[in-house]
C-alpha atoms as a PDB file:
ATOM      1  CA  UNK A   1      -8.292  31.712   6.746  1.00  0.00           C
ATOM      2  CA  UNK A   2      -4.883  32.748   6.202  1.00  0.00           C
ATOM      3  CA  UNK A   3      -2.766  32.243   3.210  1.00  0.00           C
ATOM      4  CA  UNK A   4      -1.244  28.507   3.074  1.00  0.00           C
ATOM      5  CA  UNK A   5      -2.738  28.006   6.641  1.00  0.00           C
ATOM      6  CA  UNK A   6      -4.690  24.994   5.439  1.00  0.00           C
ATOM      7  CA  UNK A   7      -1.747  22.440   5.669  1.00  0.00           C
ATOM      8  CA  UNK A   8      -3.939  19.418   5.714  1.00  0.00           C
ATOM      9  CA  UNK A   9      -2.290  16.453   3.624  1.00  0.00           C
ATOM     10  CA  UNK A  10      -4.281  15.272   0.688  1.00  0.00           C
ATOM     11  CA  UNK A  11      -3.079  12.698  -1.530  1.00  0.00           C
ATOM     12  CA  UNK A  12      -3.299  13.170  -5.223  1.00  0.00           C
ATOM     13  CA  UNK A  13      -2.304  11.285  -8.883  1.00  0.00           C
ATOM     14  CA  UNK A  14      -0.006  13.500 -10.888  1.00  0.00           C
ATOM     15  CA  UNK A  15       2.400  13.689 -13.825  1.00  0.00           C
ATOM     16  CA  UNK A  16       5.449  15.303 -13.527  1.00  0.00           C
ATOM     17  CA  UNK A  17       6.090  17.998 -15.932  1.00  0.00           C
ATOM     18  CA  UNK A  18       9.175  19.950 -14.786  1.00  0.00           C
ATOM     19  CA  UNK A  19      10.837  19.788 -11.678  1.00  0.00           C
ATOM     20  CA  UNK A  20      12.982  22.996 -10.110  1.00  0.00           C
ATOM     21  CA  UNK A  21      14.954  23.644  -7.369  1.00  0.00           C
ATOM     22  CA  UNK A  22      12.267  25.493  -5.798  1.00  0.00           C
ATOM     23  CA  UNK A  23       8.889  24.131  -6.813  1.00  0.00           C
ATOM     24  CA  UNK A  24       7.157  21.189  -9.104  1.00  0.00           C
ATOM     25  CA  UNK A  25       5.022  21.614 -12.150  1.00  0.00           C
ATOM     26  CA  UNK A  26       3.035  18.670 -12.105  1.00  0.00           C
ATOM     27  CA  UNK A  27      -0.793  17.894 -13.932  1.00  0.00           C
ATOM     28  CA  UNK A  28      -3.157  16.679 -11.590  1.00  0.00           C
ATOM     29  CA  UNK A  29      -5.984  14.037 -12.396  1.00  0.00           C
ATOM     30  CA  UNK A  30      -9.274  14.766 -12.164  1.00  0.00           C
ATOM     31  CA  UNK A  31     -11.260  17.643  -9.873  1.00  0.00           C
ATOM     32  CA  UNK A  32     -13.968  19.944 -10.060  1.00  0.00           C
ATOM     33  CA  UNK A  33     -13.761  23.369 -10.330  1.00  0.00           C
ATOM     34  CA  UNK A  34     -16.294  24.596  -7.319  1.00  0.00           C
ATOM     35  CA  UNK A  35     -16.900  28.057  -9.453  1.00  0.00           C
ATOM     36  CA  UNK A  36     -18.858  25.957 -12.132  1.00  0.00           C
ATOM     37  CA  UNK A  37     -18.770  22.469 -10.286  1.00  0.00           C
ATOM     38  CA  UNK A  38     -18.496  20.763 -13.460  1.00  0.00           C
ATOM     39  CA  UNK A  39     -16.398  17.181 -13.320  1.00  0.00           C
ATOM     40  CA  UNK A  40     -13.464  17.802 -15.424  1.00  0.00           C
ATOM     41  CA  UNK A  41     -13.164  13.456 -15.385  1.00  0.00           C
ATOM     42  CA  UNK A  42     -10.189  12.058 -17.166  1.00  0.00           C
ATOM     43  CA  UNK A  43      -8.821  16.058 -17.890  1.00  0.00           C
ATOM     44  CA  UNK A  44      -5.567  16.810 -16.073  1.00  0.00           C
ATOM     45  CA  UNK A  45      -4.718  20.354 -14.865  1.00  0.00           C
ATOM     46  CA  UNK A  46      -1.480  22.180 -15.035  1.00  0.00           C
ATOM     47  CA  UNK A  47      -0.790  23.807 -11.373  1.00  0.00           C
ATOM     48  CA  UNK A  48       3.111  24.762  -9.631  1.00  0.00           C
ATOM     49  CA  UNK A  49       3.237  23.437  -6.352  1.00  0.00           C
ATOM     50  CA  UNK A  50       6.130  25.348  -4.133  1.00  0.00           C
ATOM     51  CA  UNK A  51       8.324  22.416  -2.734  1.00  0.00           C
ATOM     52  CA  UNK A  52       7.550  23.307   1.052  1.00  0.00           C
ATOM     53  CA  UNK A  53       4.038  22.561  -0.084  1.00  0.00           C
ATOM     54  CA  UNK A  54       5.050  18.948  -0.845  1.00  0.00           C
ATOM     55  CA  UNK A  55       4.960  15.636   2.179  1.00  0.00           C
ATOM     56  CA  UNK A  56       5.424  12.911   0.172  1.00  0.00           C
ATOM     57  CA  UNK A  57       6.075  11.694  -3.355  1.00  0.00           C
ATOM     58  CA  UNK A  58       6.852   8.797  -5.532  1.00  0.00           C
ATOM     59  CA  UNK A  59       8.144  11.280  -8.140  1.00  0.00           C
ATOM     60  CA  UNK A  60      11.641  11.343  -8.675  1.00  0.00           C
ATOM     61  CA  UNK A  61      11.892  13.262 -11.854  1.00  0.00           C
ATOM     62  CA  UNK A  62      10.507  14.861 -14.522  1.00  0.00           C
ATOM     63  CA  UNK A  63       7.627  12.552 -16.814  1.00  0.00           C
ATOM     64  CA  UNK A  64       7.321  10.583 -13.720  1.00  0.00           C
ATOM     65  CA  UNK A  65       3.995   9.049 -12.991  1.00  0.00           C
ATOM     66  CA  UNK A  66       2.275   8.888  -9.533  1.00  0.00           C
ATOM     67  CA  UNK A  67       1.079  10.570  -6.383  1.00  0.00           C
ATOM     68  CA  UNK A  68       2.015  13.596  -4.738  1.00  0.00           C
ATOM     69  CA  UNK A  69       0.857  14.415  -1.088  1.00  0.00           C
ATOM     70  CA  UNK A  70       0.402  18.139  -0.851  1.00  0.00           C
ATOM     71  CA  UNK A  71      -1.443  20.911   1.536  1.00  0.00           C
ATOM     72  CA  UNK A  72      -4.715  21.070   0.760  1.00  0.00           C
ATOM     73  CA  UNK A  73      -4.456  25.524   0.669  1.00  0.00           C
ATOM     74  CA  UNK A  74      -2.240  24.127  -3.150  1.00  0.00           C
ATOM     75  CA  UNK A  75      -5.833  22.785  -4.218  1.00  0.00           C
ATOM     76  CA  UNK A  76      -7.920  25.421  -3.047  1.00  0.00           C
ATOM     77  CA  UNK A  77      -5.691  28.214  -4.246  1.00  0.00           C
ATOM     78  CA  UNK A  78      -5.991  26.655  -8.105  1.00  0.00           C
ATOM     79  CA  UNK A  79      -9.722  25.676  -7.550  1.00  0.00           C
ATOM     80  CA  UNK A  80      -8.934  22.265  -7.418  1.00  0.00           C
ATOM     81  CA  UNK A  81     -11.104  19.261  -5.719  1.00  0.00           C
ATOM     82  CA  UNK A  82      -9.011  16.065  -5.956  1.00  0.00           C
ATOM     83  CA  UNK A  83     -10.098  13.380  -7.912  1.00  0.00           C
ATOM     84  CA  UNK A  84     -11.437  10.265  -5.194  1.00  0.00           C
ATOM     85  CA  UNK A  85      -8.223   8.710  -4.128  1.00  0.00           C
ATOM     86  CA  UNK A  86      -7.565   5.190  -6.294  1.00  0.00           C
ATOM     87  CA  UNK A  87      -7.786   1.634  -3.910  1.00  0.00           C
ATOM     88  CA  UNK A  88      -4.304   0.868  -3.719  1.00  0.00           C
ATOM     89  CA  UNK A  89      -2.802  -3.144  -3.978  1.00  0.00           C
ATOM     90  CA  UNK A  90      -2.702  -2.946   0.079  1.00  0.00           C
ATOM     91  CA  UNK A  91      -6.099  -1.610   0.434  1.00  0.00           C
ATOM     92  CA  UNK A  92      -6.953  -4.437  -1.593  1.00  0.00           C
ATOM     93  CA  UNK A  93      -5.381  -6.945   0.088  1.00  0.00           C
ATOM     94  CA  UNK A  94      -6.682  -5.743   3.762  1.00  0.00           C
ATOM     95  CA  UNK A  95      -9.976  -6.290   2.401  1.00  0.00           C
ATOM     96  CA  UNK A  96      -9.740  -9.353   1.624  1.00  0.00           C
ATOM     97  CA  UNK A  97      -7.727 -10.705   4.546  1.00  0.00           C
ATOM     98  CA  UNK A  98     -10.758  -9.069   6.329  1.00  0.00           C
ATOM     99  CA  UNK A  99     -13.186 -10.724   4.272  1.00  0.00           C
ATOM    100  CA  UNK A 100     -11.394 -14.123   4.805  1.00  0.00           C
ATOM    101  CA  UNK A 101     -11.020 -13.985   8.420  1.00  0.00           C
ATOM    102  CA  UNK A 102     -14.810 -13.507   8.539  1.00  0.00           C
ATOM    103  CA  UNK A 103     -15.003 -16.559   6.773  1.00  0.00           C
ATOM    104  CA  UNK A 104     -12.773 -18.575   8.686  1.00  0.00           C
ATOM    105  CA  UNK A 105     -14.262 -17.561  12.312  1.00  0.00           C
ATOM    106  CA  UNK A 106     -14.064 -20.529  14.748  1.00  0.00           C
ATOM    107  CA  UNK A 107     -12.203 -22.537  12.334  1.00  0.00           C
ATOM    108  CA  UNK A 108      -9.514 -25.122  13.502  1.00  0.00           C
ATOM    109  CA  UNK A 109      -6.610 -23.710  11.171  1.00  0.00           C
ATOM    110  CA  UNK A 110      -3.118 -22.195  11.821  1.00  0.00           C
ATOM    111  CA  UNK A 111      -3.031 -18.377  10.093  1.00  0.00           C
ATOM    112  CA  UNK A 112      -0.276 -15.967   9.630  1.00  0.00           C
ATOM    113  CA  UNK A 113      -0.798 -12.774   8.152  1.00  0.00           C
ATOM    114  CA  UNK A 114       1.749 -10.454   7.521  1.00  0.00           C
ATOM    115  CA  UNK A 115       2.100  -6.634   6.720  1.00  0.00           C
ATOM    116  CA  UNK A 116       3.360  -6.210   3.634  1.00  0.00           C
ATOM    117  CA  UNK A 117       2.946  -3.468   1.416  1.00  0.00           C
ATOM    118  CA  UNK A 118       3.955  -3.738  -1.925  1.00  0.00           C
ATOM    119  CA  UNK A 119       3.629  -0.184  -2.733  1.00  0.00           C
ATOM    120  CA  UNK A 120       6.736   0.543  -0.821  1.00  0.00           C
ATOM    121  CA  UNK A 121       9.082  -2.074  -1.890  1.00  0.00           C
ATOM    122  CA  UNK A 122      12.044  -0.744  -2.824  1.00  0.00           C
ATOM    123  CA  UNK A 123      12.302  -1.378  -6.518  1.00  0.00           C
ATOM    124  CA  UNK A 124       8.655  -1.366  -6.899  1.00  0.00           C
ATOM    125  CA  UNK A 125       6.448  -4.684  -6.848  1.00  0.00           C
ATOM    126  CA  UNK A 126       9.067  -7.033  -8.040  1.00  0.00           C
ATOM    127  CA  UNK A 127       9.087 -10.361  -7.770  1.00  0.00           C
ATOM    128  CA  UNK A 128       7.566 -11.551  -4.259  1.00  0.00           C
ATOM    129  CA  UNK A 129       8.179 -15.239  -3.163  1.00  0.00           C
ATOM    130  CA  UNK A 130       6.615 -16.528   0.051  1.00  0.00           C
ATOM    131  CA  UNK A 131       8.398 -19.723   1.647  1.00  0.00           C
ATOM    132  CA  UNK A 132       5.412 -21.462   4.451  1.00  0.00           C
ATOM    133  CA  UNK A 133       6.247 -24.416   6.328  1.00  0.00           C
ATOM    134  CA  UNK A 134       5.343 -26.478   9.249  1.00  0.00           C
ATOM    135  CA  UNK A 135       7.570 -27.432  12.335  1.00  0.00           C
ATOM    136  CA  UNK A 136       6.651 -29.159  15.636  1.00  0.00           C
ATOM    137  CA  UNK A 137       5.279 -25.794  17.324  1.00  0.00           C
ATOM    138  CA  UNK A 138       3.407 -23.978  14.850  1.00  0.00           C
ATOM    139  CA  UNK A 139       2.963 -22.504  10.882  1.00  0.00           C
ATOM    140  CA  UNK A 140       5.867 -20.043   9.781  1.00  0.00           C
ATOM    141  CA  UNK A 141       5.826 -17.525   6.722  1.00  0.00           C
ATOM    142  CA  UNK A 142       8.686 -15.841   5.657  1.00  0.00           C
ATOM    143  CA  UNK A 143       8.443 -13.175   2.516  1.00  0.00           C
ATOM    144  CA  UNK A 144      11.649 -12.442  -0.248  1.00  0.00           C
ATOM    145  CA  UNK A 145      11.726  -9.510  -2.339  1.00  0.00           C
ATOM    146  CA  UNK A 146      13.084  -9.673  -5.765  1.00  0.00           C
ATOM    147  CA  UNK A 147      15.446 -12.313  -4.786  1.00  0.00           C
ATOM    148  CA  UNK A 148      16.881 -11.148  -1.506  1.00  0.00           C
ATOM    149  CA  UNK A 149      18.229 -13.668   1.025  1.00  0.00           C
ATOM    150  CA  UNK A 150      16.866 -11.508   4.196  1.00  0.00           C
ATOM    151  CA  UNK A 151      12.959 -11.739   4.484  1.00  0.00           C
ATOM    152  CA  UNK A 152      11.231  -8.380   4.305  1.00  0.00           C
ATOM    153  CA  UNK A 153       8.592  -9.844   6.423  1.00  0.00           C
ATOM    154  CA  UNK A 154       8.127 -12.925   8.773  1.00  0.00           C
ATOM    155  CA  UNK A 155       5.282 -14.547  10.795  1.00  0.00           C
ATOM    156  CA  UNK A 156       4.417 -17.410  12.811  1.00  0.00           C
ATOM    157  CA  UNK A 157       1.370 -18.707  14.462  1.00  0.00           C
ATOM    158  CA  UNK A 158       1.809 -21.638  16.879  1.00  0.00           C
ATOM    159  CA  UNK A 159      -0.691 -24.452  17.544  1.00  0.00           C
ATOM    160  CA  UNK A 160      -1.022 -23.731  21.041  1.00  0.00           C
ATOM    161  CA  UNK A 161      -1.804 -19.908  20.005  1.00  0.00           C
ATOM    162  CA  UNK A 162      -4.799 -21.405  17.372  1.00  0.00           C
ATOM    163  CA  UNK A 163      -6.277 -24.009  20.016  1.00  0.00           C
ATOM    164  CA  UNK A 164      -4.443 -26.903  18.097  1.00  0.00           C
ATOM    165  CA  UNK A 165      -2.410 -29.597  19.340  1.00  0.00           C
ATOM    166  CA  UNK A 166       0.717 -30.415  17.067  1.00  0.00           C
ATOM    167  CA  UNK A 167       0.440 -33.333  14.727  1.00  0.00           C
ATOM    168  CA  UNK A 168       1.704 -36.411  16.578  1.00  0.00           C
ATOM    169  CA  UNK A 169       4.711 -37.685  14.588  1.00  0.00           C
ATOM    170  CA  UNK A 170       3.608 -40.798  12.326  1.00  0.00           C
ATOM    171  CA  UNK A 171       5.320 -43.670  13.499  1.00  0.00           C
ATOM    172  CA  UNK A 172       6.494 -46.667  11.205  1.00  0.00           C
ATOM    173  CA  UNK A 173       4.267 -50.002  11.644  1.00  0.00           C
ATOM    174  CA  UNK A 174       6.064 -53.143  11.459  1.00  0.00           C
ATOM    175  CA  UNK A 175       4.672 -55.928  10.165  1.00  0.00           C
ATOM    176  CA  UNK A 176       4.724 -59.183  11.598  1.00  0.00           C
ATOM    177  CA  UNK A 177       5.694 -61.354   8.651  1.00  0.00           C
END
């Protein structure tokens, strides 16, 4: 293979050590060496990674803590295998959506679910707040971000959509006195 043909993305956890106009120094978690194939674990390696070489990054400056998606030829080059990727807070959260919808097969209930990753919120996770409430056609969800007065995501499921009829409206009883 040619030199930095291998362009495939992989995602991996780094510190930034120094960042240049041209390139990144940043220590990489984990790997294996495949000369001796011994698990360096918890060890971090030192490698420069040219900045044409980088996709994506939630580094913004030097001592930064995060992930860095690279071309895989950056790895190979330095002998690197990256560590398994981590489960991220969405990852979690899709599996247990999955793992509730599953559960709730077939059952007479009104369900929104909406996309929201908090790994790409703006100012990080923040403060999330998550306003649900009923009208005459259906369930609707709207989430707020660290106090914002737009939503940053919104949902609705009607009752007609679920198989439901709407609650008939409670009328008052009088009494006969």
């Amino acid at each position: 293979m040619a030199k930095y043909e291998n362009k495939t993305p992989v995602r991996v956890e780094v510190t930034v050590n120094h960042q240049r106009p041209k390139c990144w120094q940043v220590w990489i978690e984990g790997g294996a060496s495949p000369e001796n194939n011994v698990l360096m674990g918890d060890s971090w390696k030192s490698i420069w990674v040219p900045n044409f070489a980088v996709i994506e990054t939630d580094c913004l400056a030097e001592g930064d803590k995060g992930y860095i998606v690279l071309q895989q030829w950056v790895l190979d080059k330095n002998d690197l295998v990256p560590a398994p990727p981590k489960q991220t807070t969405t990852d979690e959260m899709t599996e247990l959506e999955d793992q509730l919808q599953e559960a709730h097969e077939d059952s007479d209930r009104l369900e929104v679910v909406l996309g929201v990753d908090p790994d790409k919120l703006p100012y990080g996770q923040g403060d999330i707040q998550i306003n649900a409430y009923l009208t005459d056609e259906g369930l609707v969800v709207d989430v707020y971000h660290d106090g914002s007065e737009e939503a940053i995501a919104s949902g609705y499921e009607l009752f007609s959509e679920a198989g439901l009829h709407p609650p008939a409206p409670i009328e008052d009883e009088e009494e006969d006195f």
